[in-house]
Protein backbone atom coordinates (compact mmCIF):
# COMPACT_ATOMS: atom_id res chain seq x y z
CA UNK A 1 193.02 159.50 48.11
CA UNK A 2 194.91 157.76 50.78
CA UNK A 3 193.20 154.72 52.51
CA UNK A 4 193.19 154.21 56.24
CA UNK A 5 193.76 151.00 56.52
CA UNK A 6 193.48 151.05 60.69
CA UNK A 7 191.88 148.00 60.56
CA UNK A 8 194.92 145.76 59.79
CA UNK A 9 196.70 146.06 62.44
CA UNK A 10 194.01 147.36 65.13
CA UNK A 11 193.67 146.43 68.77
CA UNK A 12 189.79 146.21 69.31
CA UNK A 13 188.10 146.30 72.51
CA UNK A 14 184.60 144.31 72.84
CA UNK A 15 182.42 146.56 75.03
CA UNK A 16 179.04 143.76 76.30
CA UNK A 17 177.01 146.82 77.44
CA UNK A 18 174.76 145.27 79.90
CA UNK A 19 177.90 144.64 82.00
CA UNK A 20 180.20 146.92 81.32
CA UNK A 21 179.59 150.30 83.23
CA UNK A 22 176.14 151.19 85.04
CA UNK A 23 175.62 154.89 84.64
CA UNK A 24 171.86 155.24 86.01
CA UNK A 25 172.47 152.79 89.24
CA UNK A 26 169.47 150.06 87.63
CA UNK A 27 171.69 147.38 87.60
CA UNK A 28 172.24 147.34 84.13
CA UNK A 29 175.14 148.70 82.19
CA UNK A 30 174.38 151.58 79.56
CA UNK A 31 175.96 153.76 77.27
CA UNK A 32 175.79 156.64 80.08
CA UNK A 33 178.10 153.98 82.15
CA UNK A 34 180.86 153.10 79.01
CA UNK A 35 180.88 157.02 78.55
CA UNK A 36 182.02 157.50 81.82
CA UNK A 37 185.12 155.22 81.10
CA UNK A 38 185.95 156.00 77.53
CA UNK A 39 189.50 157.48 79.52
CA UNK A 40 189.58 154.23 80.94
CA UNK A 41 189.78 152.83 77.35
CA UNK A 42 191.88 155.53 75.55
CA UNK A 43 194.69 154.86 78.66
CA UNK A 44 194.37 151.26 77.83
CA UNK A 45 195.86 152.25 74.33
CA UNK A 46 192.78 150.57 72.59
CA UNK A 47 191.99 151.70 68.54
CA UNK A 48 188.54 151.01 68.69
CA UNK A 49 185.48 149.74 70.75
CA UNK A 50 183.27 146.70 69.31
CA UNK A 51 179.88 147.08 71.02
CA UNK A 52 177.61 144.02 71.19
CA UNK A 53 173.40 144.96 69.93
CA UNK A 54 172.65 147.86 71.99
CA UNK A 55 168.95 148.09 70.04
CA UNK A 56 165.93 147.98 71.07
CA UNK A 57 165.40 144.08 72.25
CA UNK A 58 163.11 141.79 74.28
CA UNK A 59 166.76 140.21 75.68
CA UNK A 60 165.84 136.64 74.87
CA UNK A 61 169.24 135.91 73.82
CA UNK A 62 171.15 139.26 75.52
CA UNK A 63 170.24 141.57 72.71
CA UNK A 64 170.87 139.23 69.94
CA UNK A 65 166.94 139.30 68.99
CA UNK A 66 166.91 142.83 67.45
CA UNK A 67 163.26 144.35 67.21
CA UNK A 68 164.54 147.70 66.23
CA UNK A 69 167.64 148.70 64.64
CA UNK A 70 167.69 152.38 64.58
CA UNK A 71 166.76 152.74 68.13
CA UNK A 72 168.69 152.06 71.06
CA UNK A 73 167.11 150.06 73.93
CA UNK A 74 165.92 151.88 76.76
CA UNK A 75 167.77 150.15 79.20
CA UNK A 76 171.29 151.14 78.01
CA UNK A 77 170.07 155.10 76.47
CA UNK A 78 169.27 156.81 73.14
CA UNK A 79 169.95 156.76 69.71
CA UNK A 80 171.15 160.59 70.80
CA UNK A 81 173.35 159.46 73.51
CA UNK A 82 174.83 156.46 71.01
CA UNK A 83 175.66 159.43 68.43
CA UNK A 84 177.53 161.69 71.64
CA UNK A 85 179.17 158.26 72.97
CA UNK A 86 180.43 157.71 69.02
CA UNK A 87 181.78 161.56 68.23
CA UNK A 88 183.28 161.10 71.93
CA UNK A 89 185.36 158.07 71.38
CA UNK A 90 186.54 159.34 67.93
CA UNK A 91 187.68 162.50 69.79
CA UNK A 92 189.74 160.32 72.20
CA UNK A 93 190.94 158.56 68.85
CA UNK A 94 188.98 155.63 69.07
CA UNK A 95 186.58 153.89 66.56
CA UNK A 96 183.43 152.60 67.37
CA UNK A 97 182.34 149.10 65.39
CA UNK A 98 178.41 148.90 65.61
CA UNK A 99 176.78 144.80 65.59
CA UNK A 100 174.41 143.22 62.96
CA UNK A 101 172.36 139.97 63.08
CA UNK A 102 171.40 139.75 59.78
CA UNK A 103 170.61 136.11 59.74
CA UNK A 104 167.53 136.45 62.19
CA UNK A 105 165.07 139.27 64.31
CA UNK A 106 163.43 139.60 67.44
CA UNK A 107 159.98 137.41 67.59
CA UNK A 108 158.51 140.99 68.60
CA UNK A 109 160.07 143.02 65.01
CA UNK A 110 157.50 144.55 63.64
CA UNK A 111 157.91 142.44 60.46
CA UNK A 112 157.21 139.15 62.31
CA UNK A 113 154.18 140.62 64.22
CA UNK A 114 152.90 141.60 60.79
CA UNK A 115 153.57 137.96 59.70
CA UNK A 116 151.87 136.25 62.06
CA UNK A 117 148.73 138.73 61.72
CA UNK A 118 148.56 138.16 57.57
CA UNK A 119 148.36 134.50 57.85
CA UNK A 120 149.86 131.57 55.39
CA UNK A 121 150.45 132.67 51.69
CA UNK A 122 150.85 136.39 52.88
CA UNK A 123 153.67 138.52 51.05
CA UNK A 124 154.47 139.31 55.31
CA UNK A 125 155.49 135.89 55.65
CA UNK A 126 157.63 135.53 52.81
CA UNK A 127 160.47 137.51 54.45
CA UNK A 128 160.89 134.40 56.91
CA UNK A 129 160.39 130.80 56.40
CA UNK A 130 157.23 130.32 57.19
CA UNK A 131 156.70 126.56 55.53
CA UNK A 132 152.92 123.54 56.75
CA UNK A 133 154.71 120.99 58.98
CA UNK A 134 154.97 117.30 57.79
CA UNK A 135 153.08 114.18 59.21
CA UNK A 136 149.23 113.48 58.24
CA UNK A 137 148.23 116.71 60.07
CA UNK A 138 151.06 119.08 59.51
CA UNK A 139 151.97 117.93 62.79
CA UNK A 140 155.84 117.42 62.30
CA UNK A 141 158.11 119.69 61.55
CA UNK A 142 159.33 120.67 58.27
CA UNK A 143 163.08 119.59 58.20
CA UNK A 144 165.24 117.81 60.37
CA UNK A 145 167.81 120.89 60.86
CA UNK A 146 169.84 121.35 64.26
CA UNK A 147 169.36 124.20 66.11
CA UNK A 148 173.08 126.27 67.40
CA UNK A 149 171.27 126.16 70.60
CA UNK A 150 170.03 122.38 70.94
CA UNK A 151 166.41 121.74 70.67
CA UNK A 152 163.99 122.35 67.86
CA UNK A 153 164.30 124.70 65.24
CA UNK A 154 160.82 124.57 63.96
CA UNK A 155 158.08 126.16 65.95
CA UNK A 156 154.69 126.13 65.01
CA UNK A 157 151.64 128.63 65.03
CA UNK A 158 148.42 128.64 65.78
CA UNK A 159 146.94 128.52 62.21
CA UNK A 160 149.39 125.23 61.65
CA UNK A 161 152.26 126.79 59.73
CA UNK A 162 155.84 126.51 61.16
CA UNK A 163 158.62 129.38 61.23
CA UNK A 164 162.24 128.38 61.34
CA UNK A 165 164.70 129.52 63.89
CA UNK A 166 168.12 128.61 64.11
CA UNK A 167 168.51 129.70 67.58
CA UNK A 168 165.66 130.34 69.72
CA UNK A 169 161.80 130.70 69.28
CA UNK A 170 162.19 134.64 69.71
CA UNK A 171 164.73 134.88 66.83
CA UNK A 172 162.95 133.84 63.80
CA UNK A 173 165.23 133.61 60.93
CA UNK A 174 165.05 135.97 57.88
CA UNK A 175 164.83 134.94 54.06
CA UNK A 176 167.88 136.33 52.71
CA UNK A 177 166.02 135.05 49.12
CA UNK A 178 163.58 138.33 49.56
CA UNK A 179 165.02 141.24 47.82
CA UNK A 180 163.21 143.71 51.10
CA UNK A 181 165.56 141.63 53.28
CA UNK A 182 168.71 142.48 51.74
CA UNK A 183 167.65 145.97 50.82
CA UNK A 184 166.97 146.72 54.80
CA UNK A 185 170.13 145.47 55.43
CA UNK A 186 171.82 147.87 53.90
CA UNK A 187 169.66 150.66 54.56
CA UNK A 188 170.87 149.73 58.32
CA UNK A 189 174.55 150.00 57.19
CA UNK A 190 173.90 153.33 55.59
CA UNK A 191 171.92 154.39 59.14
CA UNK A 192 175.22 153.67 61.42
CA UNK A 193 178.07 154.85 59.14
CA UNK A 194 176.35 158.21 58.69
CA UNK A 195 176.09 158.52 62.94
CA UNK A 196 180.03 157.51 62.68
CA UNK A 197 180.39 153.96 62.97
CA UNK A 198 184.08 152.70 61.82
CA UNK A 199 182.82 149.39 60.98
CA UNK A 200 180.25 146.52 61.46
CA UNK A 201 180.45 143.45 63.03
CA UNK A 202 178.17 141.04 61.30
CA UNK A 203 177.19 138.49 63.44
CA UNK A 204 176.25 134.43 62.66
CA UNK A 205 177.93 135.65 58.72
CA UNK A 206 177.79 132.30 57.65
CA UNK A 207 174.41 131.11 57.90
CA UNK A 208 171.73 133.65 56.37
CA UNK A 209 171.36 131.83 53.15
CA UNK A 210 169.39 128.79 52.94
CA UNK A 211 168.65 126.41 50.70
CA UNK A 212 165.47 127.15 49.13
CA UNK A 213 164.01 123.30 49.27
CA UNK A 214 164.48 123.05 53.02
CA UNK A 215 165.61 119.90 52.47
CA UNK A 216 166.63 117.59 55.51
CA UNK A 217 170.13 117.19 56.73
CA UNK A 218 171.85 113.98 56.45
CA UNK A 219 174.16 113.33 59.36
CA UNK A 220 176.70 116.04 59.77
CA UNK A 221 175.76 118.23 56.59
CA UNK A 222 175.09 121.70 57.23
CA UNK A 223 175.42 122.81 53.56
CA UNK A 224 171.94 123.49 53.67
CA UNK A 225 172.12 126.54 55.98
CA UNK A 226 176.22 127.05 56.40
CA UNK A 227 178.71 128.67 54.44
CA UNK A 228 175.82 128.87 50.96
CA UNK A 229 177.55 130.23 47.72
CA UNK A 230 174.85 132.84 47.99
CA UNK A 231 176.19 134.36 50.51
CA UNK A 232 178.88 136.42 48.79
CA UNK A 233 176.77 138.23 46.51
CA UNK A 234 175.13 139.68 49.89
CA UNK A 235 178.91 140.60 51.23
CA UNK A 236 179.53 142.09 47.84
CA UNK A 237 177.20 144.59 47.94
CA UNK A 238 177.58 145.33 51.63
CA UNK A 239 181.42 145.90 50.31
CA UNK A 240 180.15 148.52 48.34
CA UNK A 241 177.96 150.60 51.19
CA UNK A 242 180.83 149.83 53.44
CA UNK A 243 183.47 151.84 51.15
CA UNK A 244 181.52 154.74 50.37
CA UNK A 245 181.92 155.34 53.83
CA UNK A 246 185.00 153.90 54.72
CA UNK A 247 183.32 151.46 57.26
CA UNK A 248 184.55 148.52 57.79
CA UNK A 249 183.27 144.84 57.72
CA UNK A 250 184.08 141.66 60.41
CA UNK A 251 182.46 138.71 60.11
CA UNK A 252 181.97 135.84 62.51
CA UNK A 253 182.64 133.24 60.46
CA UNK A 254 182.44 129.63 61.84
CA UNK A 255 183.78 128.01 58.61
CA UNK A 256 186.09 124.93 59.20
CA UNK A 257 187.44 124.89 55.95
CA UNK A 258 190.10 127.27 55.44
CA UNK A 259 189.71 127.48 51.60
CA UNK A 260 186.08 128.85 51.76
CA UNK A 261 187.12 130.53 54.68
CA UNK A 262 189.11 132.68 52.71
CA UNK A 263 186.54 133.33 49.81
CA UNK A 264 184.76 136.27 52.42
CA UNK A 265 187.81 137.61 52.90
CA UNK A 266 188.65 138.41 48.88
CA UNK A 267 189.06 142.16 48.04
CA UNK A 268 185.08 142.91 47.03
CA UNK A 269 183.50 140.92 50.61
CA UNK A 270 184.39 141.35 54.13
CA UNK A 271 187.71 143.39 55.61
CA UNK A 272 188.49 141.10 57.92
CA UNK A 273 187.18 137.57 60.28
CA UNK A 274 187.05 136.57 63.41
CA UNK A 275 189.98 133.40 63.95
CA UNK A 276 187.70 131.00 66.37
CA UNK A 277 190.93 128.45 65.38
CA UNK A 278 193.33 130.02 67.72
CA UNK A 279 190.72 130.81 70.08
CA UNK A 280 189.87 127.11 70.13
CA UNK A 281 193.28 125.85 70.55
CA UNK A 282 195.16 124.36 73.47
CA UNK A 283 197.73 125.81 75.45
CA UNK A 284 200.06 123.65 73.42
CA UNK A 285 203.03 124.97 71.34
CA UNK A 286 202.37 122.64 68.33
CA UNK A 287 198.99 123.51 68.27
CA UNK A 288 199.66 127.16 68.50
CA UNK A 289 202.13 127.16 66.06
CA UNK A 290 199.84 125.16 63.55
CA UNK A 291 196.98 127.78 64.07
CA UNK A 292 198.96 130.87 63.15
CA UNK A 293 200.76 129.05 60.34
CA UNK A 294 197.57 127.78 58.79
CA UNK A 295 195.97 131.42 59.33
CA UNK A 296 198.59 133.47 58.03
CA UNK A 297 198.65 130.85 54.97
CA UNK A 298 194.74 131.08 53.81
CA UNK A 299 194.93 135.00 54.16
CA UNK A 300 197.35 135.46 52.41
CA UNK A 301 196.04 134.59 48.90
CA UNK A 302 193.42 137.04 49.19
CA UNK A 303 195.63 140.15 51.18
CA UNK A 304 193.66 139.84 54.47
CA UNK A 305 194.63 140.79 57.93
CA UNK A 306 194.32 137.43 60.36
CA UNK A 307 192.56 138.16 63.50
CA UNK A 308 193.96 136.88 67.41
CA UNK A 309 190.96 136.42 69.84
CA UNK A 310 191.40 134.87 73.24
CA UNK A 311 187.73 134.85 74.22
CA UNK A 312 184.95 137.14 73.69
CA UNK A 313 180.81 136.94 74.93
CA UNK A 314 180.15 133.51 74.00
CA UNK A 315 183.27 131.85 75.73
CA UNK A 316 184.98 130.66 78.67
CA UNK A 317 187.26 133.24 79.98
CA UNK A 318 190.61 132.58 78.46
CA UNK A 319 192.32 132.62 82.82
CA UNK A 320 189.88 129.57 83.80
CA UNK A 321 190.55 127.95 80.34
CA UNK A 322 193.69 127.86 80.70
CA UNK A 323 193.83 126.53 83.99
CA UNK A 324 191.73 123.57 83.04
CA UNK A 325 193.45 120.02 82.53
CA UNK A 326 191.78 120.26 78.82
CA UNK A 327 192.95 123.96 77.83
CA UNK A 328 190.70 123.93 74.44
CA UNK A 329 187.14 125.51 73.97
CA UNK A 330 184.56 123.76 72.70
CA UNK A 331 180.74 124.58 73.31
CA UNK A 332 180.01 120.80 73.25
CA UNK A 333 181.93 120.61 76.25
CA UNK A 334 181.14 123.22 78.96
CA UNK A 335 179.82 121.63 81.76
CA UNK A 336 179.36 122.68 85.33
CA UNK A 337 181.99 122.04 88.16
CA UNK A 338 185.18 121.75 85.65
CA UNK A 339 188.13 122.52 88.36
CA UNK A 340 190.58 125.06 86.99
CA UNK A 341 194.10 126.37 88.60
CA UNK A 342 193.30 129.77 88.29
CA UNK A 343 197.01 130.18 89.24
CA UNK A 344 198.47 128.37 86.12
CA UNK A 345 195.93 129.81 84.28
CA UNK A 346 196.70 133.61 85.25
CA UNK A 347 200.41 132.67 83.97
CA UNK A 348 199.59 131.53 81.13
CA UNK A 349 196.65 133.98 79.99
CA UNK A 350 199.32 136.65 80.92
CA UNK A 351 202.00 134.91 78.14
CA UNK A 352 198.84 134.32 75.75
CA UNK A 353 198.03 138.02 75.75
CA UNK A 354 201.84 138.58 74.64
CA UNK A 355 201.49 136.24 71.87
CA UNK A 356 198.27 137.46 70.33
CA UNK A 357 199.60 141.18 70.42
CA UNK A 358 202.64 140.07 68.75
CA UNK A 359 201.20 138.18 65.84
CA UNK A 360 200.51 140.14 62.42
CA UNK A 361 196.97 141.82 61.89
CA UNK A 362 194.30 142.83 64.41
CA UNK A 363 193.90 141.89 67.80
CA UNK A 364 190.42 141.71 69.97
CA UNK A 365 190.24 141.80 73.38
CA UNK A 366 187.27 141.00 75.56
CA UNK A 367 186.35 143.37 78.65
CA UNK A 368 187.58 142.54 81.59
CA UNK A 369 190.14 140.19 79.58
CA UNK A 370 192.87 143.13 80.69
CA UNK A 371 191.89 142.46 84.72
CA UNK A 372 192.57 138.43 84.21
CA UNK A 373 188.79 138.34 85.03
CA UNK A 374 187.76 134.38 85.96
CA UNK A 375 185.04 132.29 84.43
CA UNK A 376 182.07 132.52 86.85
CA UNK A 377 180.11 129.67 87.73
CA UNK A 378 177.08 131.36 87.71
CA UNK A 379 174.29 129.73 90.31
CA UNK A 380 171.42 127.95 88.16
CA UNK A 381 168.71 130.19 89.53
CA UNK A 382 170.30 133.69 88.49
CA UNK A 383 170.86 132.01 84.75
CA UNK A 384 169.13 133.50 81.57
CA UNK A 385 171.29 132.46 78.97
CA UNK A 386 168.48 130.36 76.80
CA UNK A 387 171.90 127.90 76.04
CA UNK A 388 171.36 126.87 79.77
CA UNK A 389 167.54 126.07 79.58
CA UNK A 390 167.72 124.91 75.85
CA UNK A 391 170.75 122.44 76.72
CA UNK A 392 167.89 120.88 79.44
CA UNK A 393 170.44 122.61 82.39
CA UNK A 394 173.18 120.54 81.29
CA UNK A 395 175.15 123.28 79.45
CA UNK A 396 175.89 126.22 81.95
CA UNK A 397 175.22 128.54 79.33
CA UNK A 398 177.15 131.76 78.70
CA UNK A 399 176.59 134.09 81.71
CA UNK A 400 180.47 132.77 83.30
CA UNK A 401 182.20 135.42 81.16
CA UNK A 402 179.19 138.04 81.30
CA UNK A 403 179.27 138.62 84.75
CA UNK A 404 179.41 142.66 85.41
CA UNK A 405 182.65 144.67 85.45
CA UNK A 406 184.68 145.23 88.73
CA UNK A 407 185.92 148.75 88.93
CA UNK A 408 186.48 148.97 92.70
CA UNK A 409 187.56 146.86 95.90
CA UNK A 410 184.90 147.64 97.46
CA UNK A 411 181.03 149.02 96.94
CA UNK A 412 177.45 147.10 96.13
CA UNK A 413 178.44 146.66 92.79
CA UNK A 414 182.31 147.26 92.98
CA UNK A 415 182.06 150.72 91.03
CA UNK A 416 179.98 148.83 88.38
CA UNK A 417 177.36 151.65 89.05
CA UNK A 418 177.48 154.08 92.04
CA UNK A 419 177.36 153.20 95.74
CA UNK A 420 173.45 153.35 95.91
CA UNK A 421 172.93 151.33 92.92
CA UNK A 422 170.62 148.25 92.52
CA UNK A 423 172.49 144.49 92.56
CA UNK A 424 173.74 143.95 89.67
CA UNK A 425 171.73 141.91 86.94
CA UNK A 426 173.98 138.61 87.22
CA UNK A 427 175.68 138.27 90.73
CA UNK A 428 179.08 139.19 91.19
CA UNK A 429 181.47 137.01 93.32
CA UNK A 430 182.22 138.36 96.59
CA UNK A 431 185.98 137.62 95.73
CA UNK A 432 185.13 140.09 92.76
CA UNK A 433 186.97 143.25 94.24
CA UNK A 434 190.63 141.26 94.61
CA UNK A 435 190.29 142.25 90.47
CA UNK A 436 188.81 146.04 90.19
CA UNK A 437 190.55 147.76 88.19
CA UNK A 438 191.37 150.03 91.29
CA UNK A 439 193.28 147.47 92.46
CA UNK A 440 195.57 147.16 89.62
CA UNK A 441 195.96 150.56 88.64
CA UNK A 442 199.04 151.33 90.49
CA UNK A 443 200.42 147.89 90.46
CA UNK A 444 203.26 147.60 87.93
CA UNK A 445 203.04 143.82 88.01
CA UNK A 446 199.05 143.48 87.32
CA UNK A 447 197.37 142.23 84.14
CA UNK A 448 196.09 145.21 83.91
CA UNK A 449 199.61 147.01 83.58
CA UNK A 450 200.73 144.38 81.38
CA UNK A 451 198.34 145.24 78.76
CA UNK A 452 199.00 148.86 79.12
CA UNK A 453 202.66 148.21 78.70
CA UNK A 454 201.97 145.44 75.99
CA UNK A 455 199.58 147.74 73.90
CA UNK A 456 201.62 151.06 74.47
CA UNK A 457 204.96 148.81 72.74
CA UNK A 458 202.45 147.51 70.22
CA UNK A 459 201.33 151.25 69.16
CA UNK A 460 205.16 152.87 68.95
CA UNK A 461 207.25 149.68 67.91
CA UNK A 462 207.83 149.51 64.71
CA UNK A 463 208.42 146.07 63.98
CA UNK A 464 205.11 145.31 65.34
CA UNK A 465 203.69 146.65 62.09
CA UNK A 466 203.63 144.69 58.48
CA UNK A 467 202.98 140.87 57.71
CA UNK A 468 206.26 140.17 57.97
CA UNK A 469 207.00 136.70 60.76
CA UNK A 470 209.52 134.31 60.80
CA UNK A 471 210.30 131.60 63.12
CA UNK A 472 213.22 130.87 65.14
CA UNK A 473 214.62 127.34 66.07
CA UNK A 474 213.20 127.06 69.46
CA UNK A 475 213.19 124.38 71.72
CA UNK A 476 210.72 121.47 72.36
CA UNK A 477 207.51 123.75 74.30
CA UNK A 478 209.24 126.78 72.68
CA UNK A 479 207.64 129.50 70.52
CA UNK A 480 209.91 131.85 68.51
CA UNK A 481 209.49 134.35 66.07
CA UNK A 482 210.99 137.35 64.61
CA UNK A 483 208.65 140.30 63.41
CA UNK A 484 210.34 143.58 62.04
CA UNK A 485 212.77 145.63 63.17
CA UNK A 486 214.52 143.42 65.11
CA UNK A 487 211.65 142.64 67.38
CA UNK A 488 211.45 138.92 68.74
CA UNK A 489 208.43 137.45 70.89
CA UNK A 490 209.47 134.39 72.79
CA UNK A 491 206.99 131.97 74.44
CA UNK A 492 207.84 129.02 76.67
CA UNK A 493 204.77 126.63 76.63
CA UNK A 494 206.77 124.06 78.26
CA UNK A 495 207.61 123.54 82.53
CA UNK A 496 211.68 124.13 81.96
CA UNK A 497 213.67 127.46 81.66
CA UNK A 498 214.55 127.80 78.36
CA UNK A 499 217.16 130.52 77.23
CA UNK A 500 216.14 133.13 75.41
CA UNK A 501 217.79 133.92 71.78
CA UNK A 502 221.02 136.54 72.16
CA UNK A 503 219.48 140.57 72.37
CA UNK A 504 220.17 143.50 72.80
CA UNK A 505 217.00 144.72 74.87
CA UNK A 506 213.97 142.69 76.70
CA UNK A 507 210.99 144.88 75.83
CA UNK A 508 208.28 143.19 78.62
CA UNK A 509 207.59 139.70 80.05
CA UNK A 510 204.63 138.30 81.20
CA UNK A 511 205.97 137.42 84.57
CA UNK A 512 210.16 137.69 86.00
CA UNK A 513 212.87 135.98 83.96
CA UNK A 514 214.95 133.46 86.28
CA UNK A 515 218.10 134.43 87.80
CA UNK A 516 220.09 133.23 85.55
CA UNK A 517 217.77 135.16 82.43
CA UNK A 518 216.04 132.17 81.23
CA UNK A 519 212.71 132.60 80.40
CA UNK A 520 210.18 130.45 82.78
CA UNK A 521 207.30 128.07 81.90
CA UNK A 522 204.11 129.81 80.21
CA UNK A 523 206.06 133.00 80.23
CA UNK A 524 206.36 135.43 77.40
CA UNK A 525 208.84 137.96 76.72
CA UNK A 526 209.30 140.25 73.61
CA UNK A 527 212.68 141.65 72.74
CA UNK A 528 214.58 143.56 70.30
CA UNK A 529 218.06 141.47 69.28
């Protein structure tokens, strides 16, 4: 049997329904709306579609608080209209990856509302971690654990017991101890690849096991409830559902250490993980150039693809970033009123896209991430990311990079949904039109025709496939590297011209070479010598 291995080398487009496309004219995106511009995609030259939870959920963190995962939630369709969206895309000859949040579930599942009916010492409550509080009355919590989303992590019931929560109140986490929890699990997996799902996305993959003594933390340790040696014997046996149906697993893996990193990535766990260390990185050629040497170097060992992300859901878009005085991401950071250049940081998103597509493995690519889309600073009253109100309104939350999709120059919504359609759930800018997709369609010097270009080269160039890289003496601010084939990506991170390496052919820059053929500061250009 010959194995597909698509995923290797795949360009993967992340699809936030809510604000993608708004088919029904409610405000809201919906799988009616990303239907409608599945040509869209296919002319983008994408190889598959990574949809964010489209189930059935309350919203109290945008979908990632499942309470059903076989049904889709109201506001974006049905389960039927998932299957037709699925056996559509494949017929335009693109995948569709499918989300799971193992590690926790809505506060309104129906397993937690049968919890909290049984009471303490139920068999209900044993498939969360349910624990009495500390203090003379049960009064304190019972560990001293972080929360991702600052605050408490403990919140306690009206009969005096206390659930745990990593994130917020409405996502109690699961005990991944409980042999019902992991059974479900892959009952789910089963449920998608047999409606034609191409992978699975596994969200927060790092922190579903826990240690079973809930002991307290003690400074930075999180080996309590990150990165547990438990862990893999879940990921092997979601190996196994995965290859009876040739699905595919990602992870997101926030794991610092590159070592363990690795260990989900060996031949019997996970296909492939998300690479938050270039993602995180300045716009700084040693940096860069670190990242990608130290990924290619832990995957390696175990015959992974690495992964090249730019920004996804969670993230400042990678244009404002970039045109920031500090060009790294790090949640800890994000505050309101941080001046960017969105100028500079057009250039050099345009030059980052180049580099991503031209590094070995798979490549993701956020909507909207193809219209050099801005961060929006989103106005504290429209807010509802719970990072916002959880951070005490100092962190701005998530909702920048969520804002809906511009299709149009002009309209309500700016073609997010028809001309009659509500306002859109978040507020669009009233700038927002300048970057409709309209507006770049015909434009041969738009991001959006630099990605078609970019991904078209990717697709039919040969030396694009393979592991193979090897870099080039370059000068000071310089990235070089040679791929196969001949094929050469150049990338000056520095503010003078610097000459490009002798060729035969330039391929595609990110902006005009000089006059002379020098390649300009945070400018990109791929070339076959």
């Amino acid at each position: 049997m010959v194995v597909d291995d698509w995923w290797r080398s795949a360009a993967i487009y992340q699809v936030y329904v809510r604000s993608f496309a708004d088919g029904d004219g409610d405000g809201t995106g919906d799988l009616a709306g990303v239907r409608s511009r599945l040509p869209y995609l296919a002319g983008l030259g994408v190889d598959a579609i990574w949809f964010t939870p489209w189930y059935r959920s309350p919203l109290a963190d945008g979908g990632y608080d499942v309470a059903d995962y076989r049904a889709i939630d109201p506001a974006f369709g049905t389960l039927a209209e998932a299957e037709k969206l699925i056996a559509e895309a494949r017929d335009l000859g693109i995948r569709v990856i499918v989300d799971i949040v193992p590690n926790h579930v809505s506060d309104q599942h129906p397993w937690f509302q049968a919890a909290l009916a049984a009471g303490p010492g139920s068999p209900e409550r044993e498939l969360f971690h349910f624990r009495p509080g500390r203090g003379a009355h049960g009064e304190l919590p019972p560990n001293n654990w972080p929360s991702q989303f600052s605050g408490a992590t403990w919140t306690r019931v009206p009969d005096g017991e206390w659930y745990l929560h990593l994130f917020t109140p409405e996502q109690p986490d699961l005990n991944w101890a409980h042999p019902a929890v992991r059974q479900e699990h892959e009952d789910v997996l089963r449920f998608w690849f047999e409606r034609g799902a191409a992978g699975v996305r596994v969200d927060s993959a790092a922190l579903l096991a826990k240690d079973p003594a809930l002991a307290d933390a003690s400074g930075d340790d999180t080996s309590g409830y990150v990165d547990r040696d438990e862990l893999h014997a879940v990921y092997r046996s979601w190996r196994a559902v995965a290859d009876s149906y040739d699905g595919v697993l990602i992870g997101e893996l926030w794991v610092p250490d590159p070592e363990r990193f690795a260990r989900y990535l060996r031949p019997d766990e996970l296909h492939t993980a998300f690479n938050f260390d270039f993602l995180a990185r300045p716009w700084d050629a040693a940096e860069l150039r670190a990242s990608i040497d130290a990924t290619l170097a832990f995957h390696a060992p175990v015959g992974a693809p690495a992964t090249w992300v730019l920004c996804n859901h969670d993230v400042t878009r990678t244009v404002t970033r970039y045109g920031r005085a500090d060009t790294r991401f790090d949640f800890a950071t994000k505050r309101f009123g941080t001046p960017a250049d969105l100028g500079l940081g057009l250039r050099r998103a345009r030059a980052a896209a180049l580099l991503s597509l031209a590094l070995p493995g798979s490549v993701y690519l956020y909507q909207g991430e193809e219209l050099g889309l801005p961060e929006v600073e989103v106005d504290r009253a429209h807010i509802q990311d719970p990072m916002h109100a959880r951070s005490g309104g100092v962190d701005p939350g998530r909702d920048g990079c969520r804002v809906p999709l511009p299709w149009t120059e002009h309209g309500a919504t700016y073609g997010f949904g028809d001309p009659d359609s509500r306002e859109a759930w978040l507020p669009q800018p009233p700038d927002w039109g300048t970057y409709a997709a309209e507006s770049q369609e015909d434009d041969p010097r738009s991001m959006l025709s630099l990605y078609r270009s970019a991904l078209r080269l990717r697709a039919c160039q040969p030396g694009f496939r393979g592991d193979e890289l090897t870099w080039l003496g370059a000068p000071e601010g310089v990235l070089a590297f040679a791929r196969g084939h001949g094929l050469v990506c150049v990338v000056n991170l520095g503010t003078e011209p610097a000459r490009l390496p002798a060729h035969q052919e330039v391929l595609l820059t990110s902006d005009a070479l000089d006059g002379d053929g020098r390649l300009p500061g945070d400018t990109a250009a791929w070339l076959r010598t």
